[in-house]
C-alpha atoms as a PDB file:
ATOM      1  CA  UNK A   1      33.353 -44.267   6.531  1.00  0.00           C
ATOM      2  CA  UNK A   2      34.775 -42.817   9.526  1.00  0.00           C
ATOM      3  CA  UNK A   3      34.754 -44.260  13.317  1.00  0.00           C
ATOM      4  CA  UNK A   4      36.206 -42.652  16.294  1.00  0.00           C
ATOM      5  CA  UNK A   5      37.808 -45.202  19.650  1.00  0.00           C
ATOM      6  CA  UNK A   6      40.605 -46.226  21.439  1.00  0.00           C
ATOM      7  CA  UNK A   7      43.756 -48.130  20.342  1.00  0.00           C
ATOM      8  CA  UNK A   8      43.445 -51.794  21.660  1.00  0.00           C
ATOM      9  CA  UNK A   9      46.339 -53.103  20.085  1.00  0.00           C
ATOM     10  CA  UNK A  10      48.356 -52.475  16.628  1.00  0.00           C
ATOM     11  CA  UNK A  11      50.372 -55.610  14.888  1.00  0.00           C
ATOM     12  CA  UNK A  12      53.556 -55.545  13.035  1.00  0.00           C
ATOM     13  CA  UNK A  13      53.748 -55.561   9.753  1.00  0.00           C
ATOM     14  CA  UNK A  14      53.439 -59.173   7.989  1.00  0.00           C
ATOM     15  CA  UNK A  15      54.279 -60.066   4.402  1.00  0.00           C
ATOM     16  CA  UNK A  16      51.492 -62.062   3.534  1.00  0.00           C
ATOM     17  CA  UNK A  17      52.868 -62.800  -0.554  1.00  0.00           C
ATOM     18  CA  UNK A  18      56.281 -61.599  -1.987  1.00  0.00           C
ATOM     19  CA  UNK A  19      53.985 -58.486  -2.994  1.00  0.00           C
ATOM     20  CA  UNK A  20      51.482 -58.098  -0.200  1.00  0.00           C
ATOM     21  CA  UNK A  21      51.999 -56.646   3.126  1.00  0.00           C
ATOM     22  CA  UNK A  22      49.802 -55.831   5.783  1.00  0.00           C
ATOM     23  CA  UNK A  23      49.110 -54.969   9.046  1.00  0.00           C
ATOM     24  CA  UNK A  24      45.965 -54.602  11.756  1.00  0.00           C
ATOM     25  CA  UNK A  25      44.967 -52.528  14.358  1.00  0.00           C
ATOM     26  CA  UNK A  26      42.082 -53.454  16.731  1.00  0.00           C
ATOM     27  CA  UNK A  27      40.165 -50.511  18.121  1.00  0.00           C
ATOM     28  CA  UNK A  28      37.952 -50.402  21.078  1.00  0.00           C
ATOM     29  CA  UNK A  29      34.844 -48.555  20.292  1.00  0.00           C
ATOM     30  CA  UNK A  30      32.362 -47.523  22.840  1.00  0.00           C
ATOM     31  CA  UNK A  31      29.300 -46.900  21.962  1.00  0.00           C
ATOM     32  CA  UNK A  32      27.768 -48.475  24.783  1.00  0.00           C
ATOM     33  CA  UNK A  33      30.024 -48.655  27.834  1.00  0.00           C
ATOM     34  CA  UNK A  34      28.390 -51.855  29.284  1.00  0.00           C
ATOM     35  CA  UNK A  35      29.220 -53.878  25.820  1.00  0.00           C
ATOM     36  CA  UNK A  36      32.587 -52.335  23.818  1.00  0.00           C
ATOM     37  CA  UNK A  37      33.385 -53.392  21.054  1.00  0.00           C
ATOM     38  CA  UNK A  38      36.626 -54.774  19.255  1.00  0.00           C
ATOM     39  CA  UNK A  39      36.644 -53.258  15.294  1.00  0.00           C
ATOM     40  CA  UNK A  40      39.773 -55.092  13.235  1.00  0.00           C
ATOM     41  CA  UNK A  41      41.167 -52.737  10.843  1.00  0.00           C
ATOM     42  CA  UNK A  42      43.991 -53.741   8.210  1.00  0.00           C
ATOM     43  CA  UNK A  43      46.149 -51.757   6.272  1.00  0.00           C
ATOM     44  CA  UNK A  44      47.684 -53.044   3.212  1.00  0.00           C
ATOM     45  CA  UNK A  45      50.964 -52.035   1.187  1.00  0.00           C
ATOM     46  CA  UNK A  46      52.083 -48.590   1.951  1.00  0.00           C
ATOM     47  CA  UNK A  47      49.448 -47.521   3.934  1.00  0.00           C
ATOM     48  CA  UNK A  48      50.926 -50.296   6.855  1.00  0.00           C
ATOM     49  CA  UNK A  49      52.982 -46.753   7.216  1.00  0.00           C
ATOM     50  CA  UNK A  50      49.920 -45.099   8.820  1.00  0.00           C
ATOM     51  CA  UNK A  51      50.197 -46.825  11.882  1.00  0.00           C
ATOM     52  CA  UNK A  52      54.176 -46.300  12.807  1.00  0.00           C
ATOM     53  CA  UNK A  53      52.669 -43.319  15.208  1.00  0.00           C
ATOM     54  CA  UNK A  54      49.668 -45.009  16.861  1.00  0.00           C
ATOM     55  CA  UNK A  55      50.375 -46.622  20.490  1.00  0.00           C
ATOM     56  CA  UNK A  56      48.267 -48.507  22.759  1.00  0.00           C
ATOM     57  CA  UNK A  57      45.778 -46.492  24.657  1.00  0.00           C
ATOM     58  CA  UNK A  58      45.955 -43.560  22.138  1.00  0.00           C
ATOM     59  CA  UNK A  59      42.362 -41.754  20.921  1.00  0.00           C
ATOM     60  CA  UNK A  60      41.871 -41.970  17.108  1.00  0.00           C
ATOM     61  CA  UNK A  61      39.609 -41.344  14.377  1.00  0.00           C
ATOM     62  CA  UNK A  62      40.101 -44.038  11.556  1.00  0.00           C
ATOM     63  CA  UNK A  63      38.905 -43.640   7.851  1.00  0.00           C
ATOM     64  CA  UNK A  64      38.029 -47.021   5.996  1.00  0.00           C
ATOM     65  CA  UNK A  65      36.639 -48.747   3.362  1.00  0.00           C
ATOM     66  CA  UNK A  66      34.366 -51.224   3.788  1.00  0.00           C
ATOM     67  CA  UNK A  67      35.178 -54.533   1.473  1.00  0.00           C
ATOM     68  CA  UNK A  68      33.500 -57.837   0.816  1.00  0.00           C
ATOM     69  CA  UNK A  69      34.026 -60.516  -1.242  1.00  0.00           C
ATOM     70  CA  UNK A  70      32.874 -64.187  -1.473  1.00  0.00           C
ATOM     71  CA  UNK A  71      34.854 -67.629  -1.106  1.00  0.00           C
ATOM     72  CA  UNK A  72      34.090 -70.895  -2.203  1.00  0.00           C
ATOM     73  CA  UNK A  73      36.211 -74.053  -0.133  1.00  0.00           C
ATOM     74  CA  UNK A  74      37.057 -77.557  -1.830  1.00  0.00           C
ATOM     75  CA  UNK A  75      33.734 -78.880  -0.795  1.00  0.00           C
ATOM     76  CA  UNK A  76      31.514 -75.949  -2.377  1.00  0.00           C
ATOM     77  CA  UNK A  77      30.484 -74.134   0.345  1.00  0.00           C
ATOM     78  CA  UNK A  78      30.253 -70.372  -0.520  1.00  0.00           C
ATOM     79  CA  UNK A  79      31.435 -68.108   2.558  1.00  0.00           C
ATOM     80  CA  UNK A  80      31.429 -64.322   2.442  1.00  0.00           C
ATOM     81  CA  UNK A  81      33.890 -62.189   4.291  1.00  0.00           C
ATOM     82  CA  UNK A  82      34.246 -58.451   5.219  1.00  0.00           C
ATOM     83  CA  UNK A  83      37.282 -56.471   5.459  1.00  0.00           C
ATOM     84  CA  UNK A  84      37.722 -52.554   6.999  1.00  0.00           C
ATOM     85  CA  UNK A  85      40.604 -51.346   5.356  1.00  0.00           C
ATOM     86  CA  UNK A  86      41.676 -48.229   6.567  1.00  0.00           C
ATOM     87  CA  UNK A  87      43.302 -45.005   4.358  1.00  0.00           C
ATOM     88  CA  UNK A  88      43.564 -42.557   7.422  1.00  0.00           C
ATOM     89  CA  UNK A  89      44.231 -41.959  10.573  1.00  0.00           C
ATOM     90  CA  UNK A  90      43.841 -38.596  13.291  1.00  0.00           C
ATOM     91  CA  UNK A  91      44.855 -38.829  16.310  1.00  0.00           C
ATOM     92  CA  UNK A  92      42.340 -37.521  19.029  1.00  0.00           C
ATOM     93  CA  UNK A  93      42.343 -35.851  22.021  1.00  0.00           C
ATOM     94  CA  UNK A  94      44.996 -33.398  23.733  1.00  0.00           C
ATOM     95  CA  UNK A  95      47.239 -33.620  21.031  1.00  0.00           C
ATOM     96  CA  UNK A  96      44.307 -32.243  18.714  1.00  0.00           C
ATOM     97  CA  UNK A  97      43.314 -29.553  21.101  1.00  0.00           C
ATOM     98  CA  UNK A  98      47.051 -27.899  21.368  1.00  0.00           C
ATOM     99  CA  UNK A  99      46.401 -27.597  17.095  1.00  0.00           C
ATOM    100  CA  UNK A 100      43.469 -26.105  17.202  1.00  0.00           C
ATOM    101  CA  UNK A 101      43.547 -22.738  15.892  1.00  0.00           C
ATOM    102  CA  UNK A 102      43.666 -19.292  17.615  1.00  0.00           C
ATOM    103  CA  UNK A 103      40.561 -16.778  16.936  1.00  0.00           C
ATOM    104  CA  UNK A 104      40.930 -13.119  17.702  1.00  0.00           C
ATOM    105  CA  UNK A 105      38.815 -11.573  20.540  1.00  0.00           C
ATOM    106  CA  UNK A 106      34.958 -10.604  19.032  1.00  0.00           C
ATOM    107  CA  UNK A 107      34.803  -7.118  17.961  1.00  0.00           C
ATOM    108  CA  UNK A 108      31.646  -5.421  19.713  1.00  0.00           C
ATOM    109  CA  UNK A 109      29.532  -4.397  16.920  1.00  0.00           C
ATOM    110  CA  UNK A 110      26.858  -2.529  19.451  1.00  0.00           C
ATOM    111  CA  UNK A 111      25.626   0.848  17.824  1.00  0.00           C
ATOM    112  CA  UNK A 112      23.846   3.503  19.885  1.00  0.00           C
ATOM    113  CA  UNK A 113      20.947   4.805  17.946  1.00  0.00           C
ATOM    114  CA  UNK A 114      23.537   8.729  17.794  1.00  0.00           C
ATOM    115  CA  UNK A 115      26.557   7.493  15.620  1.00  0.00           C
ATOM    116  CA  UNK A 116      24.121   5.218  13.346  1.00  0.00           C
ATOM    117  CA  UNK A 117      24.540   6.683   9.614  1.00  0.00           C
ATOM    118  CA  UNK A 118      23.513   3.529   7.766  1.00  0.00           C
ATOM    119  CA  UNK A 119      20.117   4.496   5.545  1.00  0.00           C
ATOM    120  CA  UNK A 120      17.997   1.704   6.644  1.00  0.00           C
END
């Protein structure tokens, strides 16, 4: 999955266990401009690297996963929670437009009826 906003804020990296580390990134995305909305991302282990690059205020495109998993407390209660775990990240805007590749100028292909040898 794939969803496309503005950098709200990005955490440092925490070391949850001895062998987990993560870190989050809120997004702002806009789908309606009257009501954003605030998507929390994580990244865990090495992909905590992805987000060295990504400041405040900066237009992305973030690839995730989308993970649940259930959770049962002392008393018995089941609870479900979701997770966005992202694997990617572009940046966006004018920094994407200076890479965009060059095309050559269109050939004109226009034929007057006189220097047409094709059969058909």
């Amino acid at each position: 999955m794939e969803v496309k906003g503005k950098v709200y804020e990005v955490s440092a990296t925490q070391q949850v266990t001895e062998s987990l580390k993560k870190r989050e990134l809120i997004l702002e995305y806009i789908e309606n401009p009257q009501y954003p909305e605030y998507l929390k991302f994580e990244a865990i282990q090495d992909r905590c690297n992805l987000l060295d690059n990504v400041k405040v205020g900066d237009d992305i495109e973030v690839f995730f996963n989308l993970r649940g998993r259930p959770w049962t407390d002392k008393t018995g209660k089941k609870t479900y929670f979701n997770s966005l775990q992202l694997w990617k990240v572009n940046a966006l805007g004018a920094a994407g437009a200076a890479s965009a590749p060059e095309y050559a100028a269109p050939a004109d292909i226009s034929s007057t009826p006189d220097d047409d040898d094709l059969p058909f």
